[in-house]
N, C-alpha and C. Protein backbone atom coordinates (compact mmCIF):
# COMPACT_ATOMS: atom_id res chain seq x y z
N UNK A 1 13.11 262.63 -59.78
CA UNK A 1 13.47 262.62 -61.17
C UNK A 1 12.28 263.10 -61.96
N UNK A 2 12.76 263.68 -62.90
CA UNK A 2 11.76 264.30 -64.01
C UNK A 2 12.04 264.07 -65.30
N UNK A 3 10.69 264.17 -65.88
CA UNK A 3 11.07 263.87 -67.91
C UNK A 3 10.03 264.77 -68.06
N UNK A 4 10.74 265.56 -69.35
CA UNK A 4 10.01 266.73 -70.06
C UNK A 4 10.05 266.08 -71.24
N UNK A 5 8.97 265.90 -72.40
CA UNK A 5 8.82 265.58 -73.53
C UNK A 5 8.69 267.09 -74.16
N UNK A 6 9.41 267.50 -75.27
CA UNK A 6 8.53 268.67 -75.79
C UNK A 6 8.27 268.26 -77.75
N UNK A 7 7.36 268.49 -78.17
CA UNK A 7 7.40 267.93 -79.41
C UNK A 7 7.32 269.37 -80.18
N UNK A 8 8.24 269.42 -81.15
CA UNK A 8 8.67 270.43 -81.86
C UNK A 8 7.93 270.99 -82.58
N UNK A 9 7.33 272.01 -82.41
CA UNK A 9 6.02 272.83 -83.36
C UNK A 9 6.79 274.15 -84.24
N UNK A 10 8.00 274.03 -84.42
CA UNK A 10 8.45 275.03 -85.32
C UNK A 10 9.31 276.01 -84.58
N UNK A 11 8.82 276.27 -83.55
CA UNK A 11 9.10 277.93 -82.71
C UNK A 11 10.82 277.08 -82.08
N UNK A 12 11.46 277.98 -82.44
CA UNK A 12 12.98 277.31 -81.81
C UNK A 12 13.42 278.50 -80.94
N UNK A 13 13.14 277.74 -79.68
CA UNK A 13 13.58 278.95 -78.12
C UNK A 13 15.20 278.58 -77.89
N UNK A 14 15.95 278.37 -78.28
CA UNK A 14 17.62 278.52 -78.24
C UNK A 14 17.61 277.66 -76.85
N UNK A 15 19.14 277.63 -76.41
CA UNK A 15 19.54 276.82 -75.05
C UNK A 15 18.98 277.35 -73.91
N UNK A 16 18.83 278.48 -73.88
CA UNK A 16 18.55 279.28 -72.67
C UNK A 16 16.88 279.37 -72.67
N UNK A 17 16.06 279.32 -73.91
CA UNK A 17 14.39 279.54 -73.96
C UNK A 17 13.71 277.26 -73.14
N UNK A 18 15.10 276.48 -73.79
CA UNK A 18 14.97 275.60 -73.44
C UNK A 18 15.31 275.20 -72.33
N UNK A 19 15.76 275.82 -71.44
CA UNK A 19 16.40 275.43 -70.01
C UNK A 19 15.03 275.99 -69.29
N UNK A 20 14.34 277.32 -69.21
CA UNK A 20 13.24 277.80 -68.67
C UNK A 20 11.87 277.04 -68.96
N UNK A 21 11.94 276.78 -70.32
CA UNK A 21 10.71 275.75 -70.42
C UNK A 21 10.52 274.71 -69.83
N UNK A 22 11.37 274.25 -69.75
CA UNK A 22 11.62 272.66 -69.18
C UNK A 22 11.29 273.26 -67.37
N UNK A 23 12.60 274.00 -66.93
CA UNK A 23 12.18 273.90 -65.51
C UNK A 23 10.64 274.53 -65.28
N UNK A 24 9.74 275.34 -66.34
CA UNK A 24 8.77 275.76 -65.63
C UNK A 24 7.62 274.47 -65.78
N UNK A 25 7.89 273.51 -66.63
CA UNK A 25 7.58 272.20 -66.76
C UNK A 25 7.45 271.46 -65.54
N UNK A 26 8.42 271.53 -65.12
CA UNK A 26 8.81 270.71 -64.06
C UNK A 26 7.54 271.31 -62.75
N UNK A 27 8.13 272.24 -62.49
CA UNK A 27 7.65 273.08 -61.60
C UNK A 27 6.32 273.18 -61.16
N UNK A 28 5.83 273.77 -62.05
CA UNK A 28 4.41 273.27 -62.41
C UNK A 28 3.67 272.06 -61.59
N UNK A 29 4.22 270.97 -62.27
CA UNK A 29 4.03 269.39 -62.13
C UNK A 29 4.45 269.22 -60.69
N UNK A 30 5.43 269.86 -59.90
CA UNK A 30 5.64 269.80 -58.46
C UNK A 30 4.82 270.67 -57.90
N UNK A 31 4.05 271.51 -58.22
CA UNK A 31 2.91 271.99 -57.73
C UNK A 31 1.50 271.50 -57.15
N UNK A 32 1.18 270.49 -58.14
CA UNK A 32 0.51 270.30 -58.21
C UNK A 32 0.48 268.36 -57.25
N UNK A 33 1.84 267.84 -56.97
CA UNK A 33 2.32 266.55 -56.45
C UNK A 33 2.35 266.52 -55.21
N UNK A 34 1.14 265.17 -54.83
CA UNK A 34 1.52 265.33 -53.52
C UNK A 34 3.07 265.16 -52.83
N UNK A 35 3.78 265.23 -51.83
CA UNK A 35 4.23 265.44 -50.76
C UNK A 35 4.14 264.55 -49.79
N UNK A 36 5.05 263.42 -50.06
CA UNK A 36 5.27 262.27 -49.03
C UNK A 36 6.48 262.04 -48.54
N UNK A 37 6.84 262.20 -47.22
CA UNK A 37 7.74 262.23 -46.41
C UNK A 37 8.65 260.56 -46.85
N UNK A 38 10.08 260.76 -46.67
CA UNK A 38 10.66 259.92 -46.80
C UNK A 38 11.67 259.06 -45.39
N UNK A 39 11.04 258.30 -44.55
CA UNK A 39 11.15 257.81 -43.35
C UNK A 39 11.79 257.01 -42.90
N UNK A 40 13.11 256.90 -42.55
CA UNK A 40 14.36 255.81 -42.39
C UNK A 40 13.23 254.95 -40.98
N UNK A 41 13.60 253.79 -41.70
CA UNK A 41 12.36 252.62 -40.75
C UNK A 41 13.49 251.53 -39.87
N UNK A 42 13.09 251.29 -38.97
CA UNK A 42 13.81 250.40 -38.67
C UNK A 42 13.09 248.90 -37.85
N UNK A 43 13.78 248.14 -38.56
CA UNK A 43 13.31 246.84 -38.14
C UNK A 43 13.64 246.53 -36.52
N UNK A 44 12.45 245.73 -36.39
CA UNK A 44 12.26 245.09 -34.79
C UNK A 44 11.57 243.72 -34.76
N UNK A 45 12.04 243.17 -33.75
CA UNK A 45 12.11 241.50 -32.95
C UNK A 45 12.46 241.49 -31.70
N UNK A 46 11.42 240.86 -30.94
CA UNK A 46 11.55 240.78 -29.93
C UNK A 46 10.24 239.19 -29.29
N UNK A 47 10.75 238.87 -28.05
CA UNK A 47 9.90 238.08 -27.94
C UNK A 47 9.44 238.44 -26.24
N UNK A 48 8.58 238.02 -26.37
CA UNK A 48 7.82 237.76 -25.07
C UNK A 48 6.93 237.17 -24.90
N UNK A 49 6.54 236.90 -23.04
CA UNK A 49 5.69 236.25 -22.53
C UNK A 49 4.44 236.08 -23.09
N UNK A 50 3.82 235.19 -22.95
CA UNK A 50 2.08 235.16 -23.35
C UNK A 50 1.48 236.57 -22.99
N UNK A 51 1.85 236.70 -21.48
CA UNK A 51 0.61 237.46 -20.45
C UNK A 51 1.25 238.93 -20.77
N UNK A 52 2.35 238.98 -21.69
CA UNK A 52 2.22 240.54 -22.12
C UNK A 52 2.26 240.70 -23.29
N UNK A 53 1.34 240.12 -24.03
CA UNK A 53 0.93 240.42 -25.55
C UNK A 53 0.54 241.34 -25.66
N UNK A 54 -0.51 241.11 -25.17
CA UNK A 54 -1.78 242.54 -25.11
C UNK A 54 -0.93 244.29 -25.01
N UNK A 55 0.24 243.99 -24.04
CA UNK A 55 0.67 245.31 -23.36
C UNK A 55 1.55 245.70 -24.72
N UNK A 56 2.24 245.08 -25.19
CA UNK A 56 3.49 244.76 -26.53
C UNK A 56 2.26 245.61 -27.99
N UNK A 57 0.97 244.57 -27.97
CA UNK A 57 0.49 245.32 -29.29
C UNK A 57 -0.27 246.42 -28.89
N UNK A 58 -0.50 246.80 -27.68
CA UNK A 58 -0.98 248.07 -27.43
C UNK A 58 0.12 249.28 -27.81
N UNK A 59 1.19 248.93 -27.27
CA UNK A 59 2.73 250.21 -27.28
C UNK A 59 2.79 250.06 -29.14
N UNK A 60 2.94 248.77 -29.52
CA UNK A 60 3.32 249.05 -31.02
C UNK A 60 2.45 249.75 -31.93
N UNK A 61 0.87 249.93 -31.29
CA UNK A 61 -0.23 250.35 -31.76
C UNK A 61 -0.25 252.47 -31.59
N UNK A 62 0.57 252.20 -30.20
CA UNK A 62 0.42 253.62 -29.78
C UNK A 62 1.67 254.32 -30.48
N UNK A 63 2.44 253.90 -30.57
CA UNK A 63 3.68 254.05 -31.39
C UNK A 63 3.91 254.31 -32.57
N UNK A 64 2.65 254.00 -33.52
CA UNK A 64 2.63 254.22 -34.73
C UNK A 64 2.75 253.58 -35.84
N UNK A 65 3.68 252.14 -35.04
CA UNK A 65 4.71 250.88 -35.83
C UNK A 65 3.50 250.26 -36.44
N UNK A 66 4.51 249.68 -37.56
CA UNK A 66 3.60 248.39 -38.86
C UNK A 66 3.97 247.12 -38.26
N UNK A 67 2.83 246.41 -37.34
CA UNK A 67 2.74 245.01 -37.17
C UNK A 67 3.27 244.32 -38.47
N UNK A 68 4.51 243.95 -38.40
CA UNK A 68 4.61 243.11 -40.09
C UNK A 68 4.45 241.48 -39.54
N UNK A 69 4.37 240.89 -38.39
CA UNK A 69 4.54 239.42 -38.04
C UNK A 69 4.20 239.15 -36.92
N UNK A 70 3.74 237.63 -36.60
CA UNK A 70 3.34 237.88 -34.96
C UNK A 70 3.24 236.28 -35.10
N UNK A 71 4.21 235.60 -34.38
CA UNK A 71 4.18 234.17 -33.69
C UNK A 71 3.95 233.65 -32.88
N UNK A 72 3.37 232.50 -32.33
CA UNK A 72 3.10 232.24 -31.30
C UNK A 72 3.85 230.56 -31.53
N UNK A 73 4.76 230.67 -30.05
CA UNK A 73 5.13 229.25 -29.87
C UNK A 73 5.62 229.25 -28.41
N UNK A 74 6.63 229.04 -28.05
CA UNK A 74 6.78 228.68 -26.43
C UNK A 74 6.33 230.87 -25.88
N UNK A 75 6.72 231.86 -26.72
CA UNK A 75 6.73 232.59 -26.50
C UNK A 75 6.19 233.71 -27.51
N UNK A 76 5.67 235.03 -27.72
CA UNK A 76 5.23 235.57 -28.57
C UNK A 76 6.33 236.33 -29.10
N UNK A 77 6.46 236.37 -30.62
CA UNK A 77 7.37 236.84 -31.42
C UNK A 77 6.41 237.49 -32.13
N UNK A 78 7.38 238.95 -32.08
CA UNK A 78 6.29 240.18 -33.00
C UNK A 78 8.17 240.67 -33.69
N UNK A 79 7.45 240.93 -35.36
CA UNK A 79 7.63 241.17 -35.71
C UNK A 79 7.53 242.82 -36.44
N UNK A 80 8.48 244.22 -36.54
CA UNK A 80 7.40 245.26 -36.47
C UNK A 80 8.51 246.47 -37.00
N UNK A 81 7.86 247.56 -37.74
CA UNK A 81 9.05 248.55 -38.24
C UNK A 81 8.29 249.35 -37.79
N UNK A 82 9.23 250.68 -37.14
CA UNK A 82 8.94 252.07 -36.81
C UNK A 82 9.87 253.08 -37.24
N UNK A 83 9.91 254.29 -37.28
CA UNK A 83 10.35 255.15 -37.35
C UNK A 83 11.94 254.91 -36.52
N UNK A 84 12.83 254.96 -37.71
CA UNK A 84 14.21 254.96 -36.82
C UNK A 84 14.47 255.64 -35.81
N UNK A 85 14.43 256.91 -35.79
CA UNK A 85 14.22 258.26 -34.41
C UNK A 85 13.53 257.92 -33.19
N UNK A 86 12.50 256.97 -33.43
CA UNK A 86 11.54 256.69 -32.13
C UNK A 86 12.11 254.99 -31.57
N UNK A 87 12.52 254.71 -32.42
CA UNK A 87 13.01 253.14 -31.70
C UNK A 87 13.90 253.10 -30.36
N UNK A 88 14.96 253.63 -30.30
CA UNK A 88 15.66 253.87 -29.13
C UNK A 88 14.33 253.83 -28.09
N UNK A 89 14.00 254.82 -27.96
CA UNK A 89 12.78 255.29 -26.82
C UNK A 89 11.56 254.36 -26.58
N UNK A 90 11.18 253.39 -27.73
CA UNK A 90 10.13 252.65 -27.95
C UNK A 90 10.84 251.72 -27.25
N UNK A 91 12.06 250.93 -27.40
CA UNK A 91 13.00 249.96 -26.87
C UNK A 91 12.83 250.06 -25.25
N UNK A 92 13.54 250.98 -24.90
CA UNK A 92 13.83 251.40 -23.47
C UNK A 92 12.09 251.94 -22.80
N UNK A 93 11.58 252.11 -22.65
CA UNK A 93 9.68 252.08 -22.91
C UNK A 93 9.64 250.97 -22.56
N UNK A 94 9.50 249.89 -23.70
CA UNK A 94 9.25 248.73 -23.37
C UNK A 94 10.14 247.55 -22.47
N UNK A 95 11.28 247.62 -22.20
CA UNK A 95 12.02 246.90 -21.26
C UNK A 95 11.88 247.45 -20.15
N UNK A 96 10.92 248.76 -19.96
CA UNK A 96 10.71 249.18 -18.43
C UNK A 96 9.94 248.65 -18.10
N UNK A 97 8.72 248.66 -18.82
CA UNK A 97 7.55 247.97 -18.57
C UNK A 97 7.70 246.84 -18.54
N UNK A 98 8.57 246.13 -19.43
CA UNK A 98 8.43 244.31 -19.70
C UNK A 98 9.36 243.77 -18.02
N UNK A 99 10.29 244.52 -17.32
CA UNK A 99 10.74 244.36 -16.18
C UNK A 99 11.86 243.01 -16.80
N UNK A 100 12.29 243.55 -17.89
CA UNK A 100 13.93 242.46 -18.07
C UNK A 100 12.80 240.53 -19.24
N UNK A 101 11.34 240.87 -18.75
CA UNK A 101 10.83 239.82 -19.54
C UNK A 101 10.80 239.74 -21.37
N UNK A 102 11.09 240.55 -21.56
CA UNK A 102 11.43 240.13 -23.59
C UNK A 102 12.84 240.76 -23.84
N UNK A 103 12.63 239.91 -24.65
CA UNK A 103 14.01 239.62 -25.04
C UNK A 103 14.10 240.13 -26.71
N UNK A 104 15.00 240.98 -27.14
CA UNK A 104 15.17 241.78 -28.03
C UNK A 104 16.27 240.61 -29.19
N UNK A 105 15.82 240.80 -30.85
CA UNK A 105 16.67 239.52 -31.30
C UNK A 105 17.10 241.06 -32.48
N UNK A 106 18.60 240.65 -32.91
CA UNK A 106 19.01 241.46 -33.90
C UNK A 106 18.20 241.05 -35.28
N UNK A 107 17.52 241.77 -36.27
CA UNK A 107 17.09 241.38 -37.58
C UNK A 107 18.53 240.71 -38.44
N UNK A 108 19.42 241.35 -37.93
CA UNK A 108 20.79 240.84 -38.83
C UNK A 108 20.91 239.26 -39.16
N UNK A 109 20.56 239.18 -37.16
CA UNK A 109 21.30 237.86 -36.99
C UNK A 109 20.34 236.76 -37.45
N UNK A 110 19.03 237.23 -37.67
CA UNK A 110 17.70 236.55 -38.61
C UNK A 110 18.24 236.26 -39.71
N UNK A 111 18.73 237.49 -40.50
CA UNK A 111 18.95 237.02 -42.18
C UNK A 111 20.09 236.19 -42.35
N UNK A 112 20.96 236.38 -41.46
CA UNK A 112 22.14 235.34 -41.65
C UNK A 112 21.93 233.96 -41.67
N UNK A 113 21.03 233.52 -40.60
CA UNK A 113 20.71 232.81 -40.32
C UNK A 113 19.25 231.60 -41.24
N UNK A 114 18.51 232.92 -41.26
CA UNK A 114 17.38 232.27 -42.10
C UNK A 114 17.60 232.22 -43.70
C-alpha cells in the first residue's frame, strides 16, 4: 500500500498529469525500499528423548527454524517455525534419525486445548 500527499502549489496537471505523478511517486519510493521476502511459516511440536536434544537443536539450527520454546519434563518439548516448503523434509529427516523416538503433536490440537 501507498499514500501520495501532494499539496497544491497552483500548477493544475488534469486527471491524467495526476495519475503519472502519483505513480512516479510511488515508484521512486519502491526504488529506493528494501525488499523482504514474504514466507508462509509453519508451526512445529514435537517431543523427545533427553539423549536426543542435542541432535533435534542441531537439525533445527541447520534448518534455519526459529527456536520459539523448549521444555523440559518427563521428555523434551521444542517448540519451532520454519519455512512451510522445508517442513515436510525437515519432518521425515528427523523421524529417520529419531528411529520412531519423537513424537510429533498437532499445533491445532494445542490451541484447542490450551
Amino acid at each position: 500500500m501507498a499514500t501520495v500527499v501532494r499539496y497544491f502549489g497552483g500548477v493544475k496537471l488534469g486527471a491524467g498529469g495526476l495519475v503519472r505523478a502519483y505513480t512516479d511517486s510511488v515508484a521512486q519510493a519502491l526504488l529506493g525500499a528494501e525488499k523482504i521476502a514474504i514466507i508462509k511459516l509453519r508451526h512445529l511440536i514435537c517431543t523427545v528423548p533427553y539423549a536426543m536434544e542435542g541432535m533435534v537443536r542441531r537439525e533445527i539450527e541447520t534448518a534455519g527454524a526459529s527456536l520459539d520454546n523448549v521444555s523440559h519434563a518427563d521428555d523434551v518439548r521444542f517448540e519451532f517455525s520454519l519455512a512451510d516448503n522445508a517442513a515436510a523434509p525437515f519432518i521425515a529427516r528427523l523421524n529417520e534419525a529419531g528411529h520412531g523416538r519423537i513424537q510429533w503433536i498437532d499445533p491445532d490440537d494445542q490451541a484447542a486445548s490450551g
